[in-house]
C-alpha atoms as a PDB file:
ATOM      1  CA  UNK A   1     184.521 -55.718 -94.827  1.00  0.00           C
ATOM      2  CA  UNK A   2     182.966 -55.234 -98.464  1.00  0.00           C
ATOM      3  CA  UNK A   3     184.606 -51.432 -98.872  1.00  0.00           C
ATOM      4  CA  UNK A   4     187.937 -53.930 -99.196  1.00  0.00           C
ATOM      5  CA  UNK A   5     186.597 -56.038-101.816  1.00  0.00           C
ATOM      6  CA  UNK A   6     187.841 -54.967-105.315  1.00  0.00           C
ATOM      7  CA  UNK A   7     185.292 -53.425-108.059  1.00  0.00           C
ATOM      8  CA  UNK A   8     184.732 -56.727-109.769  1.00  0.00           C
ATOM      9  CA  UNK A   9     183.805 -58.394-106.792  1.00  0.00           C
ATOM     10  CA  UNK A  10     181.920 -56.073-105.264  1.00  0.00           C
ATOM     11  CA  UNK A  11     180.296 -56.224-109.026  1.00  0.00           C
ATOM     12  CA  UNK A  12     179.623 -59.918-108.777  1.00  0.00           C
ATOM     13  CA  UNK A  13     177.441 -59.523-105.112  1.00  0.00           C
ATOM     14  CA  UNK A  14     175.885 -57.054-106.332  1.00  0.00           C
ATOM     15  CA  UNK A  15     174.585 -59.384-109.373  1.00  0.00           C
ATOM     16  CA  UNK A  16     174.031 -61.766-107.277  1.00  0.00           C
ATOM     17  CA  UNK A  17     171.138 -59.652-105.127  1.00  0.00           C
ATOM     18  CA  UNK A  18     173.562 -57.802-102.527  1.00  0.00           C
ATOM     19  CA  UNK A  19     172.359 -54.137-102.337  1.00  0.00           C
ATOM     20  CA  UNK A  20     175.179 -53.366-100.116  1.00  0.00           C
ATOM     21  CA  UNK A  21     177.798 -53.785-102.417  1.00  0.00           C
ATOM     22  CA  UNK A  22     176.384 -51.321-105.407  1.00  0.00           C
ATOM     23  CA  UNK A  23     176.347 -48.386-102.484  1.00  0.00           C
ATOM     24  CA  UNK A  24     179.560 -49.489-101.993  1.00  0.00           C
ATOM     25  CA  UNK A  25     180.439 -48.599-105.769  1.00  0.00           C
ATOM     26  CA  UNK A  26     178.472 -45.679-105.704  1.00  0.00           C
ATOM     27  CA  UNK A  27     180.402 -44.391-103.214  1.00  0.00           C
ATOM     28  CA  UNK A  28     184.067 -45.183-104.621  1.00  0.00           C
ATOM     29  CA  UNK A  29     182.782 -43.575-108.032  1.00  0.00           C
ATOM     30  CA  UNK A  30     180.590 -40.733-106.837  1.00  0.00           C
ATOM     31  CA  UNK A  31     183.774 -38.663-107.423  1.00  0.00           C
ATOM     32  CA  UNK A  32     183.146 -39.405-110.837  1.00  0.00           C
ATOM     33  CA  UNK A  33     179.841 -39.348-111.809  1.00  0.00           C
ATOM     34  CA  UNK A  34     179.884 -35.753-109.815  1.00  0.00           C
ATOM     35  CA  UNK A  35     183.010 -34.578-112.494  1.00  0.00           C
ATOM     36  CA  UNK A  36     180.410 -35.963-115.398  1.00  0.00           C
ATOM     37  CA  UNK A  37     177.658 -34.243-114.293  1.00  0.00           C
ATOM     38  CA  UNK A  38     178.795 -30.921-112.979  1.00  0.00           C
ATOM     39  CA  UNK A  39     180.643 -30.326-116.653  1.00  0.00           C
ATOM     40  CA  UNK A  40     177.747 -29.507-118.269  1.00  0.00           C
ATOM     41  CA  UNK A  41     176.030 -26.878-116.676  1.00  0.00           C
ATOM     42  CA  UNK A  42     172.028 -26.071-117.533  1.00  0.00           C
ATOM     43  CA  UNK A  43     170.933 -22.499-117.689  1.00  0.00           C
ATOM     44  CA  UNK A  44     167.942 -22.324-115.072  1.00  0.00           C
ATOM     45  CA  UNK A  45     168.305 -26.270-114.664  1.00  0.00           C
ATOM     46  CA  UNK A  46     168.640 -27.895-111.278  1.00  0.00           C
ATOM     47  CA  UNK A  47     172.198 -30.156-111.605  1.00  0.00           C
ATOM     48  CA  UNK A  48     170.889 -32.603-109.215  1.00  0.00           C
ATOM     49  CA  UNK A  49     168.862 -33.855-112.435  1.00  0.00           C
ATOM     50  CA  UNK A  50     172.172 -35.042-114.252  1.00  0.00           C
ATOM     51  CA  UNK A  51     173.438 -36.322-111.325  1.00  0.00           C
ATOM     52  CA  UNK A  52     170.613 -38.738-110.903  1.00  0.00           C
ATOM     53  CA  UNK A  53     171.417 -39.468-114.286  1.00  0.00           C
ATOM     54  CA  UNK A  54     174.683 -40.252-113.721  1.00  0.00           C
ATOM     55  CA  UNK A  55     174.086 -42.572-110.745  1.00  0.00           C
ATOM     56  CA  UNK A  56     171.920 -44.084-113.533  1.00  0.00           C
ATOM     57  CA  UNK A  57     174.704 -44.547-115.617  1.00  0.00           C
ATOM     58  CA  UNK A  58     176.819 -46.341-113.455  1.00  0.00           C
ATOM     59  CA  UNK A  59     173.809 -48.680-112.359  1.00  0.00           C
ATOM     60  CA  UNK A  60     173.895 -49.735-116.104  1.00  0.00           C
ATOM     61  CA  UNK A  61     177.859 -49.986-116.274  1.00  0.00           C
ATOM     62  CA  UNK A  62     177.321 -53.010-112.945  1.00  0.00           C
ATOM     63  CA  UNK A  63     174.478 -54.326-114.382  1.00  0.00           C
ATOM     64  CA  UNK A  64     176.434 -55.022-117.954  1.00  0.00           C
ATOM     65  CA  UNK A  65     179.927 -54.912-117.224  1.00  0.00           C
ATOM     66  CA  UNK A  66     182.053 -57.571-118.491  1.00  0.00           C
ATOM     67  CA  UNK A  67     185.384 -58.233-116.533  1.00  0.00           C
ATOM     68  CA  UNK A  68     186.685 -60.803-120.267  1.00  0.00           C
ATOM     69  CA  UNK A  69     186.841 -57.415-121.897  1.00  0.00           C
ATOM     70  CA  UNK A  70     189.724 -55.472-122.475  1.00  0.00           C
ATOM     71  CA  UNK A  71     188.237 -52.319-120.434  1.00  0.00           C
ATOM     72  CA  UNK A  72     188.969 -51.928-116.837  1.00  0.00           C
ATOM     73  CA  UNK A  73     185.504 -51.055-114.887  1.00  0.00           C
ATOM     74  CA  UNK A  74     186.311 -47.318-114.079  1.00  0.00           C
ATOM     75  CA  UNK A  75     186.504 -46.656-117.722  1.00  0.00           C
ATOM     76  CA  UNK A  76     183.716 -48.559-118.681  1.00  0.00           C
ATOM     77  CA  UNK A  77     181.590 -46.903-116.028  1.00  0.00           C
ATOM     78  CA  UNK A  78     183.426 -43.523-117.207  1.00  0.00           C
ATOM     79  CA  UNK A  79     182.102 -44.049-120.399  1.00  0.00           C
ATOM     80  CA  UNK A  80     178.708 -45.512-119.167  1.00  0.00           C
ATOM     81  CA  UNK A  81     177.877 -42.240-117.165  1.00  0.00           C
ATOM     82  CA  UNK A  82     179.390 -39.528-119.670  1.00  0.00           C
ATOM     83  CA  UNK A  83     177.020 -41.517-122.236  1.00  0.00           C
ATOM     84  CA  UNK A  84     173.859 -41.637-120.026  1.00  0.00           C
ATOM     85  CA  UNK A  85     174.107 -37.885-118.695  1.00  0.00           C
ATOM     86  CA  UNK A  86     174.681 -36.784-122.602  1.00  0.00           C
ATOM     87  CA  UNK A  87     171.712 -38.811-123.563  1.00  0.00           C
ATOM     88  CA  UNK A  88     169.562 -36.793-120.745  1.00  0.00           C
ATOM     89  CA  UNK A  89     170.858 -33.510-122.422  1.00  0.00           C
ATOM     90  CA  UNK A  90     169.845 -34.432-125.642  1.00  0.00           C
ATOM     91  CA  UNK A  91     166.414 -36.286-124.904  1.00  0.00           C
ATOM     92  CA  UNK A  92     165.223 -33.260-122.841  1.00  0.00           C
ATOM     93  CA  UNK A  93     166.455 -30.847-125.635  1.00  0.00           C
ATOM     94  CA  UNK A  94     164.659 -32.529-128.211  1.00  0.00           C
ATOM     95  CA  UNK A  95     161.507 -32.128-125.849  1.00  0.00           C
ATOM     96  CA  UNK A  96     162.250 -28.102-126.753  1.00  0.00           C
ATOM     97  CA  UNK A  97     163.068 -27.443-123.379  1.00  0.00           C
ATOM     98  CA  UNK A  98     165.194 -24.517-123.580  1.00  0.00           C
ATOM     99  CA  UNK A  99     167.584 -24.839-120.593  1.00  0.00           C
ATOM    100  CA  UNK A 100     168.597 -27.977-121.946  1.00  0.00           C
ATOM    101  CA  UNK A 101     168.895 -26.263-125.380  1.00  0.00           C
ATOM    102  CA  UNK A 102     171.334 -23.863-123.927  1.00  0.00           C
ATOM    103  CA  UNK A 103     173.698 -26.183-122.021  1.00  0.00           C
ATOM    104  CA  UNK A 104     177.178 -26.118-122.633  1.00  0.00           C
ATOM    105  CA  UNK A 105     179.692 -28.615-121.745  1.00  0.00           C
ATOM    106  CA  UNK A 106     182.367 -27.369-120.012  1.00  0.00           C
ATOM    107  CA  UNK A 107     184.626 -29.479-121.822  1.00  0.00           C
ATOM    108  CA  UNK A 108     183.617 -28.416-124.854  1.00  0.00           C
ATOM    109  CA  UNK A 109     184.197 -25.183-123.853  1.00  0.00           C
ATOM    110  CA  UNK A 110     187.705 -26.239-123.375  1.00  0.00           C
ATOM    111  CA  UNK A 111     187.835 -27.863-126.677  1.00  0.00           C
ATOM    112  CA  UNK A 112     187.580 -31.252-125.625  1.00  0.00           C
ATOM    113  CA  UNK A 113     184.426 -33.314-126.663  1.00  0.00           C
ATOM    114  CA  UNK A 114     183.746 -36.971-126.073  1.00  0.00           C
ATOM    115  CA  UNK A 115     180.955 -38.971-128.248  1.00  0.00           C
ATOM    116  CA  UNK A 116     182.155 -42.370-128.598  1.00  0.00           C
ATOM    117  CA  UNK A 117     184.959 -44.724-126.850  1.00  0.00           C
ATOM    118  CA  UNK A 118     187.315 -43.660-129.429  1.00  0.00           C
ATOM    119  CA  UNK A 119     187.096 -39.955-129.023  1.00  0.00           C
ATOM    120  CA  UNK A 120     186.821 -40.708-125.045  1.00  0.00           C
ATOM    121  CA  UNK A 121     190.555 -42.830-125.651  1.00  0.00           C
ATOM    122  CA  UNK A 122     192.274 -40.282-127.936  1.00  0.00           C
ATOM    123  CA  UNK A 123     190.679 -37.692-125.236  1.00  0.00           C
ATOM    124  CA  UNK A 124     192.470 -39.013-122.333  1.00  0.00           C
ATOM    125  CA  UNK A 125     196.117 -39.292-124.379  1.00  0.00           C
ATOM    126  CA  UNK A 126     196.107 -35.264-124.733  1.00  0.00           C
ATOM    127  CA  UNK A 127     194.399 -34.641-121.655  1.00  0.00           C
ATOM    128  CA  UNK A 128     197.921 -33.211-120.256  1.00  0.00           C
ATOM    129  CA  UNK A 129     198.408 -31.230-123.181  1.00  0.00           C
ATOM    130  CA  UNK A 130     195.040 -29.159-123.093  1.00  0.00           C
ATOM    131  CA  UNK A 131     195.448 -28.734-118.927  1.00  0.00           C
ATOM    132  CA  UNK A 132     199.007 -27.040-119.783  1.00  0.00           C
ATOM    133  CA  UNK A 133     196.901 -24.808-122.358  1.00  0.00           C
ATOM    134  CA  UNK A 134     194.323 -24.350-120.123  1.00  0.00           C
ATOM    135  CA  UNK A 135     197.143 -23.238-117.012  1.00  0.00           C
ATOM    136  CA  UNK A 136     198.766 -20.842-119.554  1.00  0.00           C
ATOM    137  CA  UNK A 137     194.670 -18.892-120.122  1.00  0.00           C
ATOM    138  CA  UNK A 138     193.863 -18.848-116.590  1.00  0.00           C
ATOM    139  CA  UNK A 139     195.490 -17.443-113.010  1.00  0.00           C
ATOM    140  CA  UNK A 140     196.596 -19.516-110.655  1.00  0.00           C
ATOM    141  CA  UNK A 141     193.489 -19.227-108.923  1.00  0.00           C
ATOM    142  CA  UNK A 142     191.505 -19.486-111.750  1.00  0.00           C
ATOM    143  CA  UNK A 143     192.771 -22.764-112.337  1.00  0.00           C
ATOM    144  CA  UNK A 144     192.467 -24.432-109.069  1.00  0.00           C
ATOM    145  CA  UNK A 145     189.003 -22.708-108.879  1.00  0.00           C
ATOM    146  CA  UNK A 146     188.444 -24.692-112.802  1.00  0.00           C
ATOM    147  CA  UNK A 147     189.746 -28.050-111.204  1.00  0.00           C
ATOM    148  CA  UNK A 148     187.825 -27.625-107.959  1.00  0.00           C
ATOM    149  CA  UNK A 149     184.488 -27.416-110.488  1.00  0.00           C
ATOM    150  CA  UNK A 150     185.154 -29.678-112.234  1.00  0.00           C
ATOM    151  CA  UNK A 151     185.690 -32.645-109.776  1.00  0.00           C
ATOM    152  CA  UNK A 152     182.242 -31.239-107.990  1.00  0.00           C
ATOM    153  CA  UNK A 153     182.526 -28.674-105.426  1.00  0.00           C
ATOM    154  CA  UNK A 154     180.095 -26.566-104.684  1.00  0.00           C
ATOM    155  CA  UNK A 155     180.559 -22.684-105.003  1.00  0.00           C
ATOM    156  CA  UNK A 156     180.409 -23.115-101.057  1.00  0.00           C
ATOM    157  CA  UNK A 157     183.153 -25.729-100.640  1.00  0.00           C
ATOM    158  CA  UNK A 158     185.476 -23.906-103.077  1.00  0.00           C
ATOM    159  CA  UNK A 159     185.257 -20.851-101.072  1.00  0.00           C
ATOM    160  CA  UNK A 160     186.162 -22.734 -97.999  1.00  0.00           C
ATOM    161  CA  UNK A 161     189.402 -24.444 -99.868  1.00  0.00           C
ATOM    162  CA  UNK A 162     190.471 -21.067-101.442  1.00  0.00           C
ATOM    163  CA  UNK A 163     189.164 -18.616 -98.965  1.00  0.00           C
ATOM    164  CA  UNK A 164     187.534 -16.608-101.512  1.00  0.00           C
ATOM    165  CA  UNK A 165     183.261 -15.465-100.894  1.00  0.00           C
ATOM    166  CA  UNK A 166     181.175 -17.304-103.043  1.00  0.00           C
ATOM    167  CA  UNK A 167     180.714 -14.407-105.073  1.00  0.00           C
ATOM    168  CA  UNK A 168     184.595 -14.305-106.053  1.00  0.00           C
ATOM    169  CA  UNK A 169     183.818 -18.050-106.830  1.00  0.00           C
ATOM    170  CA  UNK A 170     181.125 -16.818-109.172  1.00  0.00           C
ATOM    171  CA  UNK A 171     182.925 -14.383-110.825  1.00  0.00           C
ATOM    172  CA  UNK A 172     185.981 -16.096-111.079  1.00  0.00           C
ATOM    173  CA  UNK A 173     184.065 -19.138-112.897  1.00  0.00           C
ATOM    174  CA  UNK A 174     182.044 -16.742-115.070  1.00  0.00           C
ATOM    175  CA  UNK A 175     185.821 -14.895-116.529  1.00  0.00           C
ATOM    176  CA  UNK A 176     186.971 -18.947-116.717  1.00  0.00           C
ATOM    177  CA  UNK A 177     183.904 -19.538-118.967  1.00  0.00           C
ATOM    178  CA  UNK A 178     184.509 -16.129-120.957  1.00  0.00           C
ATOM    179  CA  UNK A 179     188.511 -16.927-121.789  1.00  0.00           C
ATOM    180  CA  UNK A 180     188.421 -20.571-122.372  1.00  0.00           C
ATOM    181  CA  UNK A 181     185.404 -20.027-125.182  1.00  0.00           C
ATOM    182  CA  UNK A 182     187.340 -17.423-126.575  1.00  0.00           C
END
């Protein structure tokens, strides 16, 4: 019955003490929080750290969000995680770890960096344009390999959908690294 319920409902019970309803939201926006954190990738870091983080993330964006606003609650909670996983990058870099010190955002690989709500707007109006760049760097395969990534998958799930070995899967995200940096 509640999975039918709209965000801002489900937002309401869940500020008014129903537990149900935020695993509700965290399953409609898992999607999401998985594209956040799997787009920055820590050398000899465990990703299931940012992902925590970005749960966290959207726990703050239903505990504060404000339906009077002009924002719509996926892109307040888009902009609550991306904000809360960045903050865990930096916090743990300043504590000299150097995995942290040597992540990379994959969308800044790709050119595209997001630090406040206007760079996350102005982000989203050329999003089309830097996919067609991005289509014109990489293969076919490539590509779907780059959007399966991005929204998540693991190395083994994207070998499933493209019936490539997870090593092809390696590779092929390694070369995807390598031409969209240069």
């Amino acid at each position: 019955m509640c999975e039918k319920l709209t965000d801002n409902q489900l937002i309401a019970l869940h500020k008014q003490g129903d537990l149900k309803a935020f695993d509700i939201i965290c399953e409609r926006y898992k999607w999401l929080i998985r594209s956040i954190s799997r787009s920055y990738f820590l050398l000899g870091g465990d990703s299931d750290d940012l992902l925590q983080e970005g749960f966290l993330g959207l726990l703050k964006a239903v505990n504060t969000y404000d339906e009077s606003k002009s924002a719509s609650f996926k892109t307040f909670a888009t902009i609550c995680v991306l904000s809360t996983v960045k903050t865990a990058v930096r916090r743990d870099s300043n504590r000299s770890n150097k995995a942290l010190n040597e992540s990379v955002s994959l969308y800044s690989v790709a050119g595209v960096e997001t630090d406040s709500l206007e760079d996350f707007i102005i982000e989203q109006e050329w999003k089309e344009e830097k996919e067609s760049k991005i289509k014109d760097v990489l293969s076919p395969l490539e590509y779907k390999i780059f959007k399966l990534w991005l929204v998540g998958h693991s190395y083994g799930e994207i070998s499933e959908i493209t019936g490539k070995t997870d090593k092809a899967v390696d590779n092929a995200i390694q070369r995807i690294k390598k031409k969209l940096k240069g």
